[in-house]
PDB file of N, CA and C in Angstrom:
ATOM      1  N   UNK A   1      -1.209  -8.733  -1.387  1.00  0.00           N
ATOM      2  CA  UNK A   1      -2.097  -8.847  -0.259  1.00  0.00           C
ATOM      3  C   UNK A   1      -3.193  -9.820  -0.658  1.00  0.00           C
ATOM      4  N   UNK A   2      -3.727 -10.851   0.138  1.00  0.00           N
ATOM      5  CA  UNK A   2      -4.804 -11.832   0.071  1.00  0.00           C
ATOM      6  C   UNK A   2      -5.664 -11.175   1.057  1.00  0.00           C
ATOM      7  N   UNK A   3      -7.053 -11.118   0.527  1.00  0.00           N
ATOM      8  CA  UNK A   3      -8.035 -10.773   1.537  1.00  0.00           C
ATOM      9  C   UNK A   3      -9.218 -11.755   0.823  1.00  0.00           C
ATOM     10  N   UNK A   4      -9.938 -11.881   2.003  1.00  0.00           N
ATOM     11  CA  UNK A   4     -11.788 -12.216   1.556  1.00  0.00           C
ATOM     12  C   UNK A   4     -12.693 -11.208   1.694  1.00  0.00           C
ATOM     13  N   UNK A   5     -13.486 -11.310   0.597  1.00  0.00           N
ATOM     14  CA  UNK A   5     -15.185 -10.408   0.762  1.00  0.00           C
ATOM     15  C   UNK A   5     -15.655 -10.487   1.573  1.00  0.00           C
ATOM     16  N   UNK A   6     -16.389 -10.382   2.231  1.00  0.00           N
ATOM     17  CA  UNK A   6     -17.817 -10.658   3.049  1.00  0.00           C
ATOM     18  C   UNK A   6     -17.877 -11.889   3.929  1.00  0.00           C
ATOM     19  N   UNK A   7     -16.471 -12.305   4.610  1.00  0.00           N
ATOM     20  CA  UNK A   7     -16.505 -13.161   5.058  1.00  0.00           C
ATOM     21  C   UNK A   7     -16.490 -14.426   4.672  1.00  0.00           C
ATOM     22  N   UNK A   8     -16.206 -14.701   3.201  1.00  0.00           N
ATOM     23  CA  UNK A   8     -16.481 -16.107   2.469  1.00  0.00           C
ATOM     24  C   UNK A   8     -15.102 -16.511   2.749  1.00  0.00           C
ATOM     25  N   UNK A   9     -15.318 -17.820   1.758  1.00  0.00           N
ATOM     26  CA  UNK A   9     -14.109 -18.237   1.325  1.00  0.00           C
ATOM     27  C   UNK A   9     -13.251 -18.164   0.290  1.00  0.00           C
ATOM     28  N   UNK A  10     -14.180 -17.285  -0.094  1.00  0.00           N
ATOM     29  CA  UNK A  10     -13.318 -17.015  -1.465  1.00  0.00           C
ATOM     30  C   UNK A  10     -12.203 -16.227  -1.338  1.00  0.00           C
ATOM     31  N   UNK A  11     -10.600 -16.232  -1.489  1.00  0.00           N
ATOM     32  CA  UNK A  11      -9.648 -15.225  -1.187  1.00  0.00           C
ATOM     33  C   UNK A  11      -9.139 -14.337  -3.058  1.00  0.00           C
ATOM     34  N   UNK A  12      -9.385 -13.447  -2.698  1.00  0.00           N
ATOM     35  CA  UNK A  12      -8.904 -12.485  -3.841  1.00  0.00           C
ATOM     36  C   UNK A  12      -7.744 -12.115  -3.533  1.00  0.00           C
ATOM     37  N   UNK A  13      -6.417 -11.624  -4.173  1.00  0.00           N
ATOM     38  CA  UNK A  13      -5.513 -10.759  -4.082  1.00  0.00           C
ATOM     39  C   UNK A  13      -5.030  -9.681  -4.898  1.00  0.00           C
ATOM     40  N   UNK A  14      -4.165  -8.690  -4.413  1.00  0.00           N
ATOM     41  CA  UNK A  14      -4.138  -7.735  -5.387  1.00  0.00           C
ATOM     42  C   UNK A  14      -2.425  -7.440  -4.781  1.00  0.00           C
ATOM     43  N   UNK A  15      -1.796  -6.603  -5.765  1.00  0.00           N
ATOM     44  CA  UNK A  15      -0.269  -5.781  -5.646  1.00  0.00           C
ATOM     45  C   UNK A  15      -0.408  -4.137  -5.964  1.00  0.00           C
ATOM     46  N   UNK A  16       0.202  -3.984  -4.784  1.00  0.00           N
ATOM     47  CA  UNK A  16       0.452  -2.232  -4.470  1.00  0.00           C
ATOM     48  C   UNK A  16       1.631  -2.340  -3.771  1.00  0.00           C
ATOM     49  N   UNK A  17       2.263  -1.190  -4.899  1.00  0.00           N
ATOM     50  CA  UNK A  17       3.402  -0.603  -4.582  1.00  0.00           C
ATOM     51  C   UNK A  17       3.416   0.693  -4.640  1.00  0.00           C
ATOM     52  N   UNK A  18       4.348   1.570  -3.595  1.00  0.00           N
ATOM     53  CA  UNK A  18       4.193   3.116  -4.425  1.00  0.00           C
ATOM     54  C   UNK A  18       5.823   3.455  -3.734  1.00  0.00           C
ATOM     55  N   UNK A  19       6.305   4.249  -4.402  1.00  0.00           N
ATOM     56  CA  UNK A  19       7.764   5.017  -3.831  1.00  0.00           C
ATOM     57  C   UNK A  19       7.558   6.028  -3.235  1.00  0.00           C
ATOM     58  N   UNK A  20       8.329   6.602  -2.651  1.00  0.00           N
ATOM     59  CA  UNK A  20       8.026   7.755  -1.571  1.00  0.00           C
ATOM     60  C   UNK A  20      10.029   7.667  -1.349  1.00  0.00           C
ATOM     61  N   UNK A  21       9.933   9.167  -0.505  1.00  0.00           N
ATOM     62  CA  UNK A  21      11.627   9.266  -0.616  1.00  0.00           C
ATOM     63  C   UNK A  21      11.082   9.843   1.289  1.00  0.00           C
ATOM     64  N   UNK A  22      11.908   9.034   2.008  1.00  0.00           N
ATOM     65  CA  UNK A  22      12.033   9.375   3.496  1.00  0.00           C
ATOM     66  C   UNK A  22      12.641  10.241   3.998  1.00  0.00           C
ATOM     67  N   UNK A  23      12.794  10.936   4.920  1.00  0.00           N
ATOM     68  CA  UNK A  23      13.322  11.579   5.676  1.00  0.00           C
ATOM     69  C   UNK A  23      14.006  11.185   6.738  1.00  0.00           C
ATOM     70  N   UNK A  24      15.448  11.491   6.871  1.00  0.00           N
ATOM     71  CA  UNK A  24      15.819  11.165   7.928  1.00  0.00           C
ATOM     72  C   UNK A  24      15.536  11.064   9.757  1.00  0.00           C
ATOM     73  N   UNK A  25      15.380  10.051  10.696  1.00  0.00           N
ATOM     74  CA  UNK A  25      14.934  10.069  11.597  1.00  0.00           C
ATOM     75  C   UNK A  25      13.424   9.834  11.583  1.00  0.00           C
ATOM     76  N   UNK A  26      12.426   9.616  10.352  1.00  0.00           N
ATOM     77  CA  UNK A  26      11.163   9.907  10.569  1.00  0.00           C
ATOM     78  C   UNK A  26      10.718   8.478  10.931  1.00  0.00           C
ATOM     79  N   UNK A  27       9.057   8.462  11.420  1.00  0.00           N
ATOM     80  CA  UNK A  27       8.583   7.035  11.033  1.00  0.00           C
ATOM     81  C   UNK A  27       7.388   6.950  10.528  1.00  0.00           C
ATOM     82  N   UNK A  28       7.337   6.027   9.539  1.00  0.00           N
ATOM     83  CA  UNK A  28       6.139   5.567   9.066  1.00  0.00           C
ATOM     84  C   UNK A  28       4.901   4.671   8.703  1.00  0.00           C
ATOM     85  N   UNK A  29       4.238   4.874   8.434  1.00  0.00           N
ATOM     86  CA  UNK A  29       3.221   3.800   8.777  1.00  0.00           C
ATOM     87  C   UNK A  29       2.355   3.832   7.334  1.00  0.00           C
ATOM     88  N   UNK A  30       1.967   2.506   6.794  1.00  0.00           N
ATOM     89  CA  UNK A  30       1.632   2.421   5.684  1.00  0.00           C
ATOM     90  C   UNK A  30       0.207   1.234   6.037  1.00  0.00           C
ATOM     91  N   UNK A  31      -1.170   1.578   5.790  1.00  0.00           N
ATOM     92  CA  UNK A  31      -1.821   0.553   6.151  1.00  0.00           C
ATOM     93  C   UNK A  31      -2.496   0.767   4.799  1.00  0.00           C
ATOM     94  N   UNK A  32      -2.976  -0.960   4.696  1.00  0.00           N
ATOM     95  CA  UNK A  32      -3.155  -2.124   3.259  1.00  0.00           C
ATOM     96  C   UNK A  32      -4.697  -1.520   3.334  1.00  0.00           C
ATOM     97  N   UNK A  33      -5.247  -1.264   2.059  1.00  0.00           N
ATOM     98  CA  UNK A  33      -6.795  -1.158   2.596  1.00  0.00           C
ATOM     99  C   UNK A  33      -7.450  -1.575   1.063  1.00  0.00           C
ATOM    100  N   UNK A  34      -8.422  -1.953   0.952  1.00  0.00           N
ATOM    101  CA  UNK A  34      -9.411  -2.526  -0.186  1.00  0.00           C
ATOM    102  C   UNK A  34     -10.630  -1.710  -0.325  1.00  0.00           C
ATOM    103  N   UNK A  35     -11.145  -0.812  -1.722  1.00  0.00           N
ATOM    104  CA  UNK A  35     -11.764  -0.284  -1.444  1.00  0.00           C
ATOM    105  C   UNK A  35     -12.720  -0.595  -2.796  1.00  0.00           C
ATOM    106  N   UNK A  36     -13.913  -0.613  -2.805  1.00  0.00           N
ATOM    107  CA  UNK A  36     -14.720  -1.119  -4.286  1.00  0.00           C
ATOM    108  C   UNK A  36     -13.605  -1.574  -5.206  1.00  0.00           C
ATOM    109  N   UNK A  37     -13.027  -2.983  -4.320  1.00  0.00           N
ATOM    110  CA  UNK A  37     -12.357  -3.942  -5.487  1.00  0.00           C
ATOM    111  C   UNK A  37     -11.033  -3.510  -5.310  1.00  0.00           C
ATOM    112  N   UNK A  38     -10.425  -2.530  -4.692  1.00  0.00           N
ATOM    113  CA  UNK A  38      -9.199  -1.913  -5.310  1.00  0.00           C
ATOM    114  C   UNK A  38      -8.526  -1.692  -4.874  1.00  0.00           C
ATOM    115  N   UNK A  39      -7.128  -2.267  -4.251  1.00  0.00           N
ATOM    116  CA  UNK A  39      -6.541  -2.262  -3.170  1.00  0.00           C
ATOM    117  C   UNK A  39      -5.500  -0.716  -3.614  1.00  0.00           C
ATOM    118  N   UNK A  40      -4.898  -0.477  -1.830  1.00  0.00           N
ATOM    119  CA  UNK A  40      -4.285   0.940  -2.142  1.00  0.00           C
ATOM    120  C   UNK A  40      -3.754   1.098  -0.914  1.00  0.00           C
ATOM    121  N   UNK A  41      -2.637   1.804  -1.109  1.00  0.00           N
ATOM    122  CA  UNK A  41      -1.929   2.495   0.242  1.00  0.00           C
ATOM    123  C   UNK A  41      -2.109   3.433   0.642  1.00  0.00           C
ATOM    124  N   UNK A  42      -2.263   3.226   2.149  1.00  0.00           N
ATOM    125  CA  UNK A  42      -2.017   4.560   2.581  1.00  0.00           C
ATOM    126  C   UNK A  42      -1.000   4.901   3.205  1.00  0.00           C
ATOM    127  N   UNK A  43      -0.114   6.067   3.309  1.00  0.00           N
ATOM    128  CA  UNK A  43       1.526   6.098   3.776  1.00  0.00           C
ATOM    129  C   UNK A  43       1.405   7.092   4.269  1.00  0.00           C
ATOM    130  N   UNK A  44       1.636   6.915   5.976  1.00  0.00           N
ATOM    131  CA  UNK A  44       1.665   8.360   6.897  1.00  0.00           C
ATOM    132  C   UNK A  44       3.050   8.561   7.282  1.00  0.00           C
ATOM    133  N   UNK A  45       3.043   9.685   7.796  1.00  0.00           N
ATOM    134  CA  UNK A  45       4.281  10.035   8.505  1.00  0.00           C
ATOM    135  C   UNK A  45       4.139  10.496   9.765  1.00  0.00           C
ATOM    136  N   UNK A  46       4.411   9.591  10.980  1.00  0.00           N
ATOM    137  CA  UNK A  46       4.162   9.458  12.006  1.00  0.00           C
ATOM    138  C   UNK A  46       4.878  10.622  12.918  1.00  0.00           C
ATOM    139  N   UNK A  47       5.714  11.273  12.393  1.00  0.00           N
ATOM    140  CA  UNK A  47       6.732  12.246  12.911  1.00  0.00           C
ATOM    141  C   UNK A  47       8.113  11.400  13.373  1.00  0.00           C
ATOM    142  N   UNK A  48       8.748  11.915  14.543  1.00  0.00           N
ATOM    143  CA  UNK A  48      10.163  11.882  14.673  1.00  0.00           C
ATOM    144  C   UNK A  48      10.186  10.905  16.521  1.00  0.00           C
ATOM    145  N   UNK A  49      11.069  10.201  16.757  1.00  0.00           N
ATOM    146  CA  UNK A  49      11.264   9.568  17.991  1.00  0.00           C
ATOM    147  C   UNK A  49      11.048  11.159  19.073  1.00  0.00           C
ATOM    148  N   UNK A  50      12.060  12.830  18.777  1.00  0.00           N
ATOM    149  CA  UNK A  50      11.730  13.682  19.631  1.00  0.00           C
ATOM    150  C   UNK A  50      10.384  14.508  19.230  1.00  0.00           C
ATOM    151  N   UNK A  51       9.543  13.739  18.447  1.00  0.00           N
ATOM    152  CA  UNK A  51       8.000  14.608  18.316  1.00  0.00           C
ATOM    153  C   UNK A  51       7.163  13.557  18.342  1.00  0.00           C
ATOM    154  N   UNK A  52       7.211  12.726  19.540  1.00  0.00           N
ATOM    155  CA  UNK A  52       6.118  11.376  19.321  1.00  0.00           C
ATOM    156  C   UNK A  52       4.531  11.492  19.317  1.00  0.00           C
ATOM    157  N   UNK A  53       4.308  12.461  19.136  1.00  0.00           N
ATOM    158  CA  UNK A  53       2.679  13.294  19.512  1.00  0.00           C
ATOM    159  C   UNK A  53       2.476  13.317  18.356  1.00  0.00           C
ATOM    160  N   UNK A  54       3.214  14.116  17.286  1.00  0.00           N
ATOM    161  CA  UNK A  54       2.607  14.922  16.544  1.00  0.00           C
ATOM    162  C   UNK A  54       1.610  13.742  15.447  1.00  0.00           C
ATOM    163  N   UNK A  55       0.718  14.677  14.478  1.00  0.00           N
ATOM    164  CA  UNK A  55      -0.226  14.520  14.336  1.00  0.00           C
ATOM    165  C   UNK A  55       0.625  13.414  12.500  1.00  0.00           C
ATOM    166  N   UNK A  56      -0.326  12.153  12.848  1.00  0.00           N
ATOM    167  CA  UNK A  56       0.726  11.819  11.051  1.00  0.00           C
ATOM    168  C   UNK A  56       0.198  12.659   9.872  1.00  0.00           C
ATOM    169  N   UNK A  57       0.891  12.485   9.187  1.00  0.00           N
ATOM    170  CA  UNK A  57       0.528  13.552   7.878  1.00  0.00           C
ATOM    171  C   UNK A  57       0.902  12.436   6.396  1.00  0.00           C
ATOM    172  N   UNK A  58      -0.301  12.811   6.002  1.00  0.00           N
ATOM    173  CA  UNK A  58      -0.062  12.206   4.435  1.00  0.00           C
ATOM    174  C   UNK A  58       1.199  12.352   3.648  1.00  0.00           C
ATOM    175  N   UNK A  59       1.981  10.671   3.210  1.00  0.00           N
ATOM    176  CA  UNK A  59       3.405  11.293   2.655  1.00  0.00           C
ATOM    177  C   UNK A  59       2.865  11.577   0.889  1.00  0.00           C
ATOM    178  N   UNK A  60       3.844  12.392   0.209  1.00  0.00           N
ATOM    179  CA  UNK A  60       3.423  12.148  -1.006  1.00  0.00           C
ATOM    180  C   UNK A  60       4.254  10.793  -1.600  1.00  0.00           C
ATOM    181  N   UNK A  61       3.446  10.695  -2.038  1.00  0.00           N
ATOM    182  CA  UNK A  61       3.992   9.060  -2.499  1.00  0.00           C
ATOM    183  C   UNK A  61       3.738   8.935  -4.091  1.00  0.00           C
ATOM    184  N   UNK A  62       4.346   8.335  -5.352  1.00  0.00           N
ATOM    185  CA  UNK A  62       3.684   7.516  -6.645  1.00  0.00           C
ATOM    186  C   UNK A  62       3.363   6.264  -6.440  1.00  0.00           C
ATOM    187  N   UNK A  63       1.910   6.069  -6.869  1.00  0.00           N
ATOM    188  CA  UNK A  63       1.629   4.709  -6.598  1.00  0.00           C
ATOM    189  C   UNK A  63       1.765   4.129  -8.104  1.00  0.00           C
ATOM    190  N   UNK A  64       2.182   2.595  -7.846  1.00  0.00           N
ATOM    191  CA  UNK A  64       2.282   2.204  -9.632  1.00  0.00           C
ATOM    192  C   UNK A  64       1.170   0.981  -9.617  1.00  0.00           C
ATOM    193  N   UNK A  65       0.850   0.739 -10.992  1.00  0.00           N
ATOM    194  CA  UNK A  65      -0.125  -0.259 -11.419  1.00  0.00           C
ATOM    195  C   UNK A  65       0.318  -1.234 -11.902  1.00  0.00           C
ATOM    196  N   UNK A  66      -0.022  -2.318 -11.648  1.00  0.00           N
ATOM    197  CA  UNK A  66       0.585  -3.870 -11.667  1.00  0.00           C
ATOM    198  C   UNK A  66      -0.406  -4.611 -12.425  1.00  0.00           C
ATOM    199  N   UNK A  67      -0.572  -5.389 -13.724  1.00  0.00           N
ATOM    200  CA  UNK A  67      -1.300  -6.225 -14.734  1.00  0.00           C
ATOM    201  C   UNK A  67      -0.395  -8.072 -14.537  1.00  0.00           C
ATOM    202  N   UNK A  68      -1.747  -8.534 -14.088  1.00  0.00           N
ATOM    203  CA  UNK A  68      -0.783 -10.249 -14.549  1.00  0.00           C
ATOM    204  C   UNK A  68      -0.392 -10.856 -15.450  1.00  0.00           C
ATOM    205  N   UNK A  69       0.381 -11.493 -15.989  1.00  0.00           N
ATOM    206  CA  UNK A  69       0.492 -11.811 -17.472  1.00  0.00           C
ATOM    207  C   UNK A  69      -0.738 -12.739 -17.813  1.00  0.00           C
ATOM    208  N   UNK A  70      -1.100 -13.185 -19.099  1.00  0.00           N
ATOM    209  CA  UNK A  70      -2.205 -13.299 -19.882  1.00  0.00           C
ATOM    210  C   UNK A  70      -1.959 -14.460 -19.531  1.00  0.00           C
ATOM    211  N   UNK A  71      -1.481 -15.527 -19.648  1.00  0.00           N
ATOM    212  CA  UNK A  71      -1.668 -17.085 -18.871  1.00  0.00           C
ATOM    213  C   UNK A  71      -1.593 -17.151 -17.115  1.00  0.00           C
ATOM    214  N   UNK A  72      -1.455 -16.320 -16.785  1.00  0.00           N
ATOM    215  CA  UNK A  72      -1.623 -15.840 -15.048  1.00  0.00           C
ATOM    216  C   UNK A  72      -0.390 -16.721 -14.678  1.00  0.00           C
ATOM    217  N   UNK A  73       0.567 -17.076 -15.435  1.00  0.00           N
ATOM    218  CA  UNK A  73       1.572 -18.161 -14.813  1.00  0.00           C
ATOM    219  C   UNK A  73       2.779 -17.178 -14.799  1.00  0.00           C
ATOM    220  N   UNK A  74       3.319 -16.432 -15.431  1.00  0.00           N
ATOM    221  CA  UNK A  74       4.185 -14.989 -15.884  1.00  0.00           C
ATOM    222  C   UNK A  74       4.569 -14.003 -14.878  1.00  0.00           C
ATOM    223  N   UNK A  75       5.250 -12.935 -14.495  1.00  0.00           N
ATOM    224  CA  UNK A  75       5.351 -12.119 -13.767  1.00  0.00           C
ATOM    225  C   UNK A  75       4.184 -10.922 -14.198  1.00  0.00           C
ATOM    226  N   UNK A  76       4.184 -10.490 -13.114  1.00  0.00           N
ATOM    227  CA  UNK A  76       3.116  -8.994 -13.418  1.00  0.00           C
ATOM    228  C   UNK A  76       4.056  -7.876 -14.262  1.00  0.00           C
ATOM    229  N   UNK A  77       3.418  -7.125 -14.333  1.00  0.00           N
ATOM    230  CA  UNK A  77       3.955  -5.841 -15.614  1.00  0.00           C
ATOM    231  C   UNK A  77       3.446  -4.321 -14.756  1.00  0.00           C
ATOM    232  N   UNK A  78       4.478  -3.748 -15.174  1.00  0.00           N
ATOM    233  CA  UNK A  78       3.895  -2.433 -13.844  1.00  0.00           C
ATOM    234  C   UNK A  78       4.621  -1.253 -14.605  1.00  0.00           C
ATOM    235  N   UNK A  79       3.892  -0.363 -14.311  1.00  0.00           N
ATOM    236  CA  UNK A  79       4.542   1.402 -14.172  1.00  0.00           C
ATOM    237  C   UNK A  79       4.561   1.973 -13.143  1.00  0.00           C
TER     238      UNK A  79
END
């Protein structure tokens, strides 16, 4: 994800990933968010096409951590 601070021009980016195991028929919704520096997911579960009301609910999810390699030219490194 690329975002800016405060409206500048400066663009920062960051990588978030997390796994989560779905449920059949469900849907979900995952929104990108930046928080003191630190980007992160959030992953709802919107319910089912025959429960379009219901209320989303936090999925459990593992989120993993991503490092750039030391010349920033390299792939990232993650758990």
């Amino acid at each position: 994800m690329v975002y800016t601070k405060n409206m500048l021009v400066i663009e920062k980016f960051c990588v978030d990933t997390l796994t989560f195991t779905p449920e059949a028929t469900h849907r979900y919704v995952a929104l990108l968010a930046v928080t003191d520096g630190r980007c992160h997911i959030d992953l709802n579960d919107t319910g089912t096409p025959a429960a379009p009301l219901a209320s989303p609910a936090p999925v459990p999810s593992t989120e993993h951590t991503w490092k750039r390699a030391m010349s920033e030219q390299g792939p990232f490194c993650g758990s």
